[in-house]
C-alpha atoms as a PDB file:
ATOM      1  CA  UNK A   1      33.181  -6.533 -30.140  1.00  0.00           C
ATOM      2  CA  UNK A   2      32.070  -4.500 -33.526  1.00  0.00           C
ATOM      3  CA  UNK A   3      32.920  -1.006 -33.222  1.00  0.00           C
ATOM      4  CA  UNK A   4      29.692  -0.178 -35.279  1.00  0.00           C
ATOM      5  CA  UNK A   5      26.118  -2.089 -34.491  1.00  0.00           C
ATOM      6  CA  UNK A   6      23.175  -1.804 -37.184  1.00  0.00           C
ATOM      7  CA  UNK A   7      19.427  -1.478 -35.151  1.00  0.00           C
ATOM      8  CA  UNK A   8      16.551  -1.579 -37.502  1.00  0.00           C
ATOM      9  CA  UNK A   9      18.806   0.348 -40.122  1.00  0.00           C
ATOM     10  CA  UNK A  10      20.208   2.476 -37.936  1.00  0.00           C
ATOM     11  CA  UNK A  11      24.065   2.221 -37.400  1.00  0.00           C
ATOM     12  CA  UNK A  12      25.264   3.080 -33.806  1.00  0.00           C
ATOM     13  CA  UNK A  13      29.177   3.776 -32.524  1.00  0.00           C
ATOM     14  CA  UNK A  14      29.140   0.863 -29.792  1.00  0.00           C
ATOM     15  CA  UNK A  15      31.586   3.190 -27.879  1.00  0.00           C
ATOM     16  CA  UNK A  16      29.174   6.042 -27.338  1.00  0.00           C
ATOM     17  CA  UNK A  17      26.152   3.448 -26.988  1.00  0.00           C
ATOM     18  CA  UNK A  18      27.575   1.932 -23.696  1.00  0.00           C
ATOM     19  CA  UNK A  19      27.863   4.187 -21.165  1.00  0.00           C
ATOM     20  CA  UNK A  20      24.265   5.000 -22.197  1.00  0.00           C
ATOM     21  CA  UNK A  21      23.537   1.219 -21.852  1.00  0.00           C
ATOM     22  CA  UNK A  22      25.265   1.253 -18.420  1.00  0.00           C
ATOM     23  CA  UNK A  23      23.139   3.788 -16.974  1.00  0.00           C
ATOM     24  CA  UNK A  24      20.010   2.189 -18.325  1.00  0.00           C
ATOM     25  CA  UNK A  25      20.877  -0.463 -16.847  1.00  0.00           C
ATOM     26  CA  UNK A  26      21.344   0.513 -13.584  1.00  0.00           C
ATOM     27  CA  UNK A  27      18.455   3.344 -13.233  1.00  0.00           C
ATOM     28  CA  UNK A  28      15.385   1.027 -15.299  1.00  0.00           C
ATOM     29  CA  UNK A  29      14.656  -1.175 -12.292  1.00  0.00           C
ATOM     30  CA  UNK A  30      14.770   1.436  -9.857  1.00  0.00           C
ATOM     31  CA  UNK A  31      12.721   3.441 -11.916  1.00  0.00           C
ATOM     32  CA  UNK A  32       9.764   0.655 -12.877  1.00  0.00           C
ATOM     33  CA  UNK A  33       9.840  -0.455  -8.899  1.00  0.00           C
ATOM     34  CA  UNK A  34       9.334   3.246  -7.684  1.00  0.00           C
ATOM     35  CA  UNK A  35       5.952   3.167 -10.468  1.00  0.00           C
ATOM     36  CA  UNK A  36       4.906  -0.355  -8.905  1.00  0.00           C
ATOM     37  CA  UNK A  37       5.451   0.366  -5.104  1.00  0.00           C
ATOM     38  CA  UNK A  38       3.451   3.855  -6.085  1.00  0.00           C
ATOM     39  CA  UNK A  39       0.828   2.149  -8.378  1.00  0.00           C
ATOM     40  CA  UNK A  40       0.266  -0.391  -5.090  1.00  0.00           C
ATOM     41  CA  UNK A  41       0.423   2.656  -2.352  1.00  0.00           C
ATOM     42  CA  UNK A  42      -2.117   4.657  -4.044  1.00  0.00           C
ATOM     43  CA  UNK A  43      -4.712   1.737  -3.969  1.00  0.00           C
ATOM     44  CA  UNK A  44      -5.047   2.702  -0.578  1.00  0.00           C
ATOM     45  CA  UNK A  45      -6.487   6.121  -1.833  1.00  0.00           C
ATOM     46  CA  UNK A  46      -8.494   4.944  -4.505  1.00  0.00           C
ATOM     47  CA  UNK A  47      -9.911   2.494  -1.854  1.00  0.00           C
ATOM     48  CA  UNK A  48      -9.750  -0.316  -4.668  1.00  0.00           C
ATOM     49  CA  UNK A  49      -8.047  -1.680  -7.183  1.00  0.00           C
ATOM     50  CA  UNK A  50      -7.526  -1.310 -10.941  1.00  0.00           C
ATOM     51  CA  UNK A  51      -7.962  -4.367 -12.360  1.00  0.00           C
ATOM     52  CA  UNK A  52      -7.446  -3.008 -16.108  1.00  0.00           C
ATOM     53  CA  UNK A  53      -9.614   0.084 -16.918  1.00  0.00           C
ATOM     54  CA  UNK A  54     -12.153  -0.049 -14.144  1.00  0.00           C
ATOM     55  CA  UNK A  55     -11.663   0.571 -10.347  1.00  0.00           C
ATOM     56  CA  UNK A  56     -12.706  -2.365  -8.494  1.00  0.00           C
ATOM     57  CA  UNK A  57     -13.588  -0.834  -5.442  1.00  0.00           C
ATOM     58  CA  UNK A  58     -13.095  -2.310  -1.220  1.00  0.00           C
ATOM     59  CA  UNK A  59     -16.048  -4.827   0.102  1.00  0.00           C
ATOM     60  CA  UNK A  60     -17.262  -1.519   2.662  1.00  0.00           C
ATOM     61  CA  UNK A  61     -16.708  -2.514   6.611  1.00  0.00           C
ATOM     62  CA  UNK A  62     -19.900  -3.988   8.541  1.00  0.00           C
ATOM     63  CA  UNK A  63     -22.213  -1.201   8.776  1.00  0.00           C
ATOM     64  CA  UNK A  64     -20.287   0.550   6.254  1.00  0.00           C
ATOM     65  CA  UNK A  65     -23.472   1.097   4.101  1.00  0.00           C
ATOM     66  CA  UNK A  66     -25.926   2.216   6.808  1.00  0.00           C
ATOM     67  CA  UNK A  67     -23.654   4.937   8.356  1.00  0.00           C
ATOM     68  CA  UNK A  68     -23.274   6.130   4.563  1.00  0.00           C
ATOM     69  CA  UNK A  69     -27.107   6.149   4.306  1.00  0.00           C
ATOM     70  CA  UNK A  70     -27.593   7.597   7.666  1.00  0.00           C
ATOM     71  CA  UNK A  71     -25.286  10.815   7.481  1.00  0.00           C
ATOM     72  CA  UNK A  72     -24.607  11.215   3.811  1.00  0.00           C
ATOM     73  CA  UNK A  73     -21.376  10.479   3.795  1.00  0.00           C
ATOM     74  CA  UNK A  74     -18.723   7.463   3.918  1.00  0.00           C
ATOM     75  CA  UNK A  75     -17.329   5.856   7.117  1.00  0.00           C
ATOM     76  CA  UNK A  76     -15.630   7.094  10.070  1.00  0.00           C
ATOM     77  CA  UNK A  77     -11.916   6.253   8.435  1.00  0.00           C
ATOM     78  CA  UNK A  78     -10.862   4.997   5.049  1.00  0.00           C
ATOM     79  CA  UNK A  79     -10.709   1.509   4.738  1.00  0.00           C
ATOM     80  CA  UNK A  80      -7.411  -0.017   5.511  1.00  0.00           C
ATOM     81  CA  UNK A  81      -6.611   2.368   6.963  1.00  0.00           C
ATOM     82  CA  UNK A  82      -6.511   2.640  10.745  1.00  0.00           C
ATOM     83  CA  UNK A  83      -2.454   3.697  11.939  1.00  0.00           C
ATOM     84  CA  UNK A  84      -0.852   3.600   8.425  1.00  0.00           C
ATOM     85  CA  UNK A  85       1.033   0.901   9.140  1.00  0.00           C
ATOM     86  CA  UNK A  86       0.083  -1.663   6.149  1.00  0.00           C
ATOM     87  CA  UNK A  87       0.074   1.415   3.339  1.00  0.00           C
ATOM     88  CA  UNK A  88       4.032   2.065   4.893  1.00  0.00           C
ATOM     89  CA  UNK A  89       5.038  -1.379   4.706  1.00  0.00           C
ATOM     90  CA  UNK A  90       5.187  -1.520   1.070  1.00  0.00           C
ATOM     91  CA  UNK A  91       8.313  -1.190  -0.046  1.00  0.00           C
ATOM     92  CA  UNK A  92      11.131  -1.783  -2.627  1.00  0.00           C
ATOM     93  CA  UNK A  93      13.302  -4.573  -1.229  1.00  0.00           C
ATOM     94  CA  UNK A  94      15.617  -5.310  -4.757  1.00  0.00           C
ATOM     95  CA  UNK A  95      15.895  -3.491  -7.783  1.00  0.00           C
ATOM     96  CA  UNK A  96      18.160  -5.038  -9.695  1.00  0.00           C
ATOM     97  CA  UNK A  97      18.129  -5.781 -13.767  1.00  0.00           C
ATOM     98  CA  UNK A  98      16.885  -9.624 -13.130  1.00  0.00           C
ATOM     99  CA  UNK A  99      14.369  -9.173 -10.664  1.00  0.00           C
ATOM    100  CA  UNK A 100      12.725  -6.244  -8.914  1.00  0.00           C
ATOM    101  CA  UNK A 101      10.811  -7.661  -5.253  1.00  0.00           C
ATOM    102  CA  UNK A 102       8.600  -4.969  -3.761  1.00  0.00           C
ATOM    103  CA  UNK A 103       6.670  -6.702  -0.538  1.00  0.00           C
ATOM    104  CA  UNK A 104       5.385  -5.549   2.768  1.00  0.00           C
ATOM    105  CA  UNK A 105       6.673  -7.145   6.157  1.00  0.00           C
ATOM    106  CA  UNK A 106       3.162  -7.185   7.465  1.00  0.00           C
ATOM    107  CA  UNK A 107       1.346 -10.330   8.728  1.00  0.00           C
ATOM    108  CA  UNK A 108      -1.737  -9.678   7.906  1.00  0.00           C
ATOM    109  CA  UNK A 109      -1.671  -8.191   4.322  1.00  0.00           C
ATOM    110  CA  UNK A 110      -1.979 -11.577   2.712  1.00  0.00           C
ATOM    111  CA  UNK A 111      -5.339 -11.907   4.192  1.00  0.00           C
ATOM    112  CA  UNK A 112      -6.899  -8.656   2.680  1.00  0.00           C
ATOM    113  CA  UNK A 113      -5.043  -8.415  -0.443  1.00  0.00           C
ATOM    114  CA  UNK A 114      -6.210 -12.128  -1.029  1.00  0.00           C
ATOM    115  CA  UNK A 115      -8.955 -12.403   1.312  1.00  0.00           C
ATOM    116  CA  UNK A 116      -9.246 -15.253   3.978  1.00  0.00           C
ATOM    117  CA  UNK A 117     -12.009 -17.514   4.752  1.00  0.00           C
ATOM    118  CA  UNK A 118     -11.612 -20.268   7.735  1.00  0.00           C
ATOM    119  CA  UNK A 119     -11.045 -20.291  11.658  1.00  0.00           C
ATOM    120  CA  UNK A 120      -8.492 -18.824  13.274  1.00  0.00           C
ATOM    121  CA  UNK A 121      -6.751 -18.830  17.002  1.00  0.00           C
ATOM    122  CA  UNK A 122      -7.308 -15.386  19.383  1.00  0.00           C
ATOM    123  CA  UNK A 123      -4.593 -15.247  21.722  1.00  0.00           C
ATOM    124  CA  UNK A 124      -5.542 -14.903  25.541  1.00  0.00           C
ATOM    125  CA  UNK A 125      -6.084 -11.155  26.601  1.00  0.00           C
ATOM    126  CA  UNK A 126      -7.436  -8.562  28.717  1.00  0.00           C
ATOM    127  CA  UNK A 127     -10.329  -6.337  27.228  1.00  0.00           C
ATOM    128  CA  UNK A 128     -11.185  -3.189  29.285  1.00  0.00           C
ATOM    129  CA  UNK A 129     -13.823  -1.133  29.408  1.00  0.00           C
ATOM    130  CA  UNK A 130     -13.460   2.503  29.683  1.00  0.00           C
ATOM    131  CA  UNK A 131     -15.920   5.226  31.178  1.00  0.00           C
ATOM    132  CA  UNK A 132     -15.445   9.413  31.218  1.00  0.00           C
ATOM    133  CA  UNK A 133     -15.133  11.163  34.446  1.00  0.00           C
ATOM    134  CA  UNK A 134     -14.925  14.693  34.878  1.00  0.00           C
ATOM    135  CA  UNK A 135     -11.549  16.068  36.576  1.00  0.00           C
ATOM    136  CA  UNK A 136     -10.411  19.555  37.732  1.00  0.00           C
ATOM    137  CA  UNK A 137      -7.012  21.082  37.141  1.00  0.00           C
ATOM    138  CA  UNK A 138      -4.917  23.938  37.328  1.00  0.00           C
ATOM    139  CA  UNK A 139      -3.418  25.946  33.856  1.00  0.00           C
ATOM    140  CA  UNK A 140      -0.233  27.787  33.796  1.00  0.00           C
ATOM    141  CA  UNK A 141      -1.998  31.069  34.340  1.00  0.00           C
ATOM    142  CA  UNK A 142      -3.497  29.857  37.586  1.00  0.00           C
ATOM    143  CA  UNK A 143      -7.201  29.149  36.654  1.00  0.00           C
ATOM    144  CA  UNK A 144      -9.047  26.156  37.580  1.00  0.00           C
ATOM    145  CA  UNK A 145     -10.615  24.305  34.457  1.00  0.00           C
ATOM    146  CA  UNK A 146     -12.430  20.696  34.148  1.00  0.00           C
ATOM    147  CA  UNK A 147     -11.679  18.439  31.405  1.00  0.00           C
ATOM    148  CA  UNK A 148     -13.206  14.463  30.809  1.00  0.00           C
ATOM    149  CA  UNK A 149     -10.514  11.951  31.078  1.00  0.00           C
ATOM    150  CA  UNK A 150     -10.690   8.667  30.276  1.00  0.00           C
ATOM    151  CA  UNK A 151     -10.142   5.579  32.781  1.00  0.00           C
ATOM    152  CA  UNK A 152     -10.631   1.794  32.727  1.00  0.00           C
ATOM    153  CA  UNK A 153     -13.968   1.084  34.644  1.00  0.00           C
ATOM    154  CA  UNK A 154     -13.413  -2.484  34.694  1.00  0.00           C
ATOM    155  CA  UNK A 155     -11.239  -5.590  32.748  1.00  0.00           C
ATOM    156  CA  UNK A 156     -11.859  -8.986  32.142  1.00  0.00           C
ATOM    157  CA  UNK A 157      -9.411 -12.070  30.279  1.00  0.00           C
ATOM    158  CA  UNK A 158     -10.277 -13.329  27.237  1.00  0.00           C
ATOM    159  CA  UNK A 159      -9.430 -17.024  27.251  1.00  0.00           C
ATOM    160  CA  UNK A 160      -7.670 -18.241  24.030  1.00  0.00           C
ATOM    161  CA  UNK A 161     -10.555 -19.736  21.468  1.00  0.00           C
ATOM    162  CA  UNK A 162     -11.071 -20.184  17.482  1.00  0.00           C
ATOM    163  CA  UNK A 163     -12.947 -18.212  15.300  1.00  0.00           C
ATOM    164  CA  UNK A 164     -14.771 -18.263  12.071  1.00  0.00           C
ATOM    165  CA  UNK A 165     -13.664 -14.946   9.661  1.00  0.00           C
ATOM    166  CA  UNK A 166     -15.123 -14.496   6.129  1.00  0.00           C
ATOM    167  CA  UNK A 167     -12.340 -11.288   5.711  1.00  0.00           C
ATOM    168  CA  UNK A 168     -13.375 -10.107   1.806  1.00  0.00           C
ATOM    169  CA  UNK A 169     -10.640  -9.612  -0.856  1.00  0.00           C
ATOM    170  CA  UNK A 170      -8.860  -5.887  -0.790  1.00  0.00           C
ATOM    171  CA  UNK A 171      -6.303  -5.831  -3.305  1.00  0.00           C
ATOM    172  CA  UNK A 172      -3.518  -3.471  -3.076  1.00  0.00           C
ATOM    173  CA  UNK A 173      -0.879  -5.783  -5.001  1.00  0.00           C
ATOM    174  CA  UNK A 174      -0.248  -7.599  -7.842  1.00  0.00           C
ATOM    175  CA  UNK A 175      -0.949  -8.217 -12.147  1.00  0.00           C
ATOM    176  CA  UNK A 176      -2.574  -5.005 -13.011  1.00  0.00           C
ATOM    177  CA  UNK A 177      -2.754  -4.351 -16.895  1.00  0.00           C
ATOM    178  CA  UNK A 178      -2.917  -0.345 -16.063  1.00  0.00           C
ATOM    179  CA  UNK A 179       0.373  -0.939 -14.417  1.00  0.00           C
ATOM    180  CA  UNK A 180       1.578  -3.077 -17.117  1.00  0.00           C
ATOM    181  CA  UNK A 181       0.776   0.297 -19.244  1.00  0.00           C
ATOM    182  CA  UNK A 182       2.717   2.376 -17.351  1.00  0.00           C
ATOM    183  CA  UNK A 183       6.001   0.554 -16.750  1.00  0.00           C
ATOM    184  CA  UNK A 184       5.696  -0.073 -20.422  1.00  0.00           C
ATOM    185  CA  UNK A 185       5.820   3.887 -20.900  1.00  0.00           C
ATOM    186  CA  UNK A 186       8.990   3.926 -18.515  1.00  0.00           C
ATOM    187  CA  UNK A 187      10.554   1.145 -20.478  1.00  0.00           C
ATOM    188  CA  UNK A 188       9.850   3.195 -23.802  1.00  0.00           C
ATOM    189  CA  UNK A 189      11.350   6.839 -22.000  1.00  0.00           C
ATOM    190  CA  UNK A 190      14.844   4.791 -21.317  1.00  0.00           C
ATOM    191  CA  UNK A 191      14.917   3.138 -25.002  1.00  0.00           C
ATOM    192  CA  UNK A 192      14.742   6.585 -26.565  1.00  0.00           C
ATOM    193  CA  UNK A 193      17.228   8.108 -24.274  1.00  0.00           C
ATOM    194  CA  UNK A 194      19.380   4.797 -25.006  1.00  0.00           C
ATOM    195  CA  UNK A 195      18.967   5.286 -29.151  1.00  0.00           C
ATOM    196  CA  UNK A 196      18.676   8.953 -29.272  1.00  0.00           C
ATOM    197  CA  UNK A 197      19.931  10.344 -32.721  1.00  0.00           C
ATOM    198  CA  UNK A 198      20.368  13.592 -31.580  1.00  0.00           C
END
């Protein structure tokens, strides 16, 4: 191994340039998987997806459009958004030099981030309908107060069937160019720190 290596006319002392290409190597993938999982997380405040320089924004729920119109504002929740659970999911499972994998565990994700159109199989199950009633109880103080509570008013099973979904495309993942930009900028940060003159 040459103890001297010429870059683009620049002559580097191999034996201070290693450590620094050690630690590149082991920090870069970690770094450029924290931007991705990130880039992917925050589609789910955007509420779309950037598929270059414009925001290609969710398909709206059913009914979406009419509540907007109606009150002036947008829906009851954010889309994709219910308990949190898909936006959580996504996470860095390998960061490593050859490969960095950054995937959710969910079942369902494939279906919005790629949409789904076709028939599919409800399990059996119970639906229940609920109804308010009125109940009295007592606070630590001593005082009577009345509060609604909530109770099932009556059930019914759900026999297993098939059916038809049309579920629109909601990308959160995958080839972005704006992405491409910024783990570009990362890659660019480390090569300066690994060829720094000073």
């Amino acid at each position: 191994m040459p103890k001297k290596i010429i870059i683009n006319g620049f002559s580097y002392d191999w034996g201070a340039l290693r450590p620094r290409f050690r630690k590149v190597r082991k920090e870069l993938p970690l770094q450029m998987a924290t931007v991705a999982q990130n880039f992917f997380v925050g589609s789910f405040q955007r509420q779309g997806w950037y598929d270059g320089l414009t925001l290609k924004r969710w398909t709206p729920r059913k009914g979406e459009k009419w509540r907007r119109k109606k009150k002036g504002r947008r829906g009851n929740r954010a889309i994709l958004i219910k308990t949190g659970r898909l936006r959580r999911s996504i996470k860095i499972r390998s960061a490593r030099f050859q490969k960095i994998i950054i995937a959710t565990d969910v079942a369902y994700a494939a279906a919005h981030n790629y949409g789904y159109k076709g028939a599919v199989s409800v399990r059996s199950h119970t639906r229940r309908q609920y109804r308010r009633v009125r109940e009295e109880y007592t606070t630590k103080t001593g005082k009577q107060r009345t509060r609604r509570k909530k109770v099932v008013n009556s059930s019914h099973t759900v026999r297993q069937h098939t059916r038809k979904m049309n579920l629109p495309q909601r990308q959160f993942m995958g080839h972005s160019p704006m992405l491409d930009r910024k783990l570009n900028k990362v890659i660019e940060r480390q090569m300066e720190y690994l060829f720094d003159h000073s």
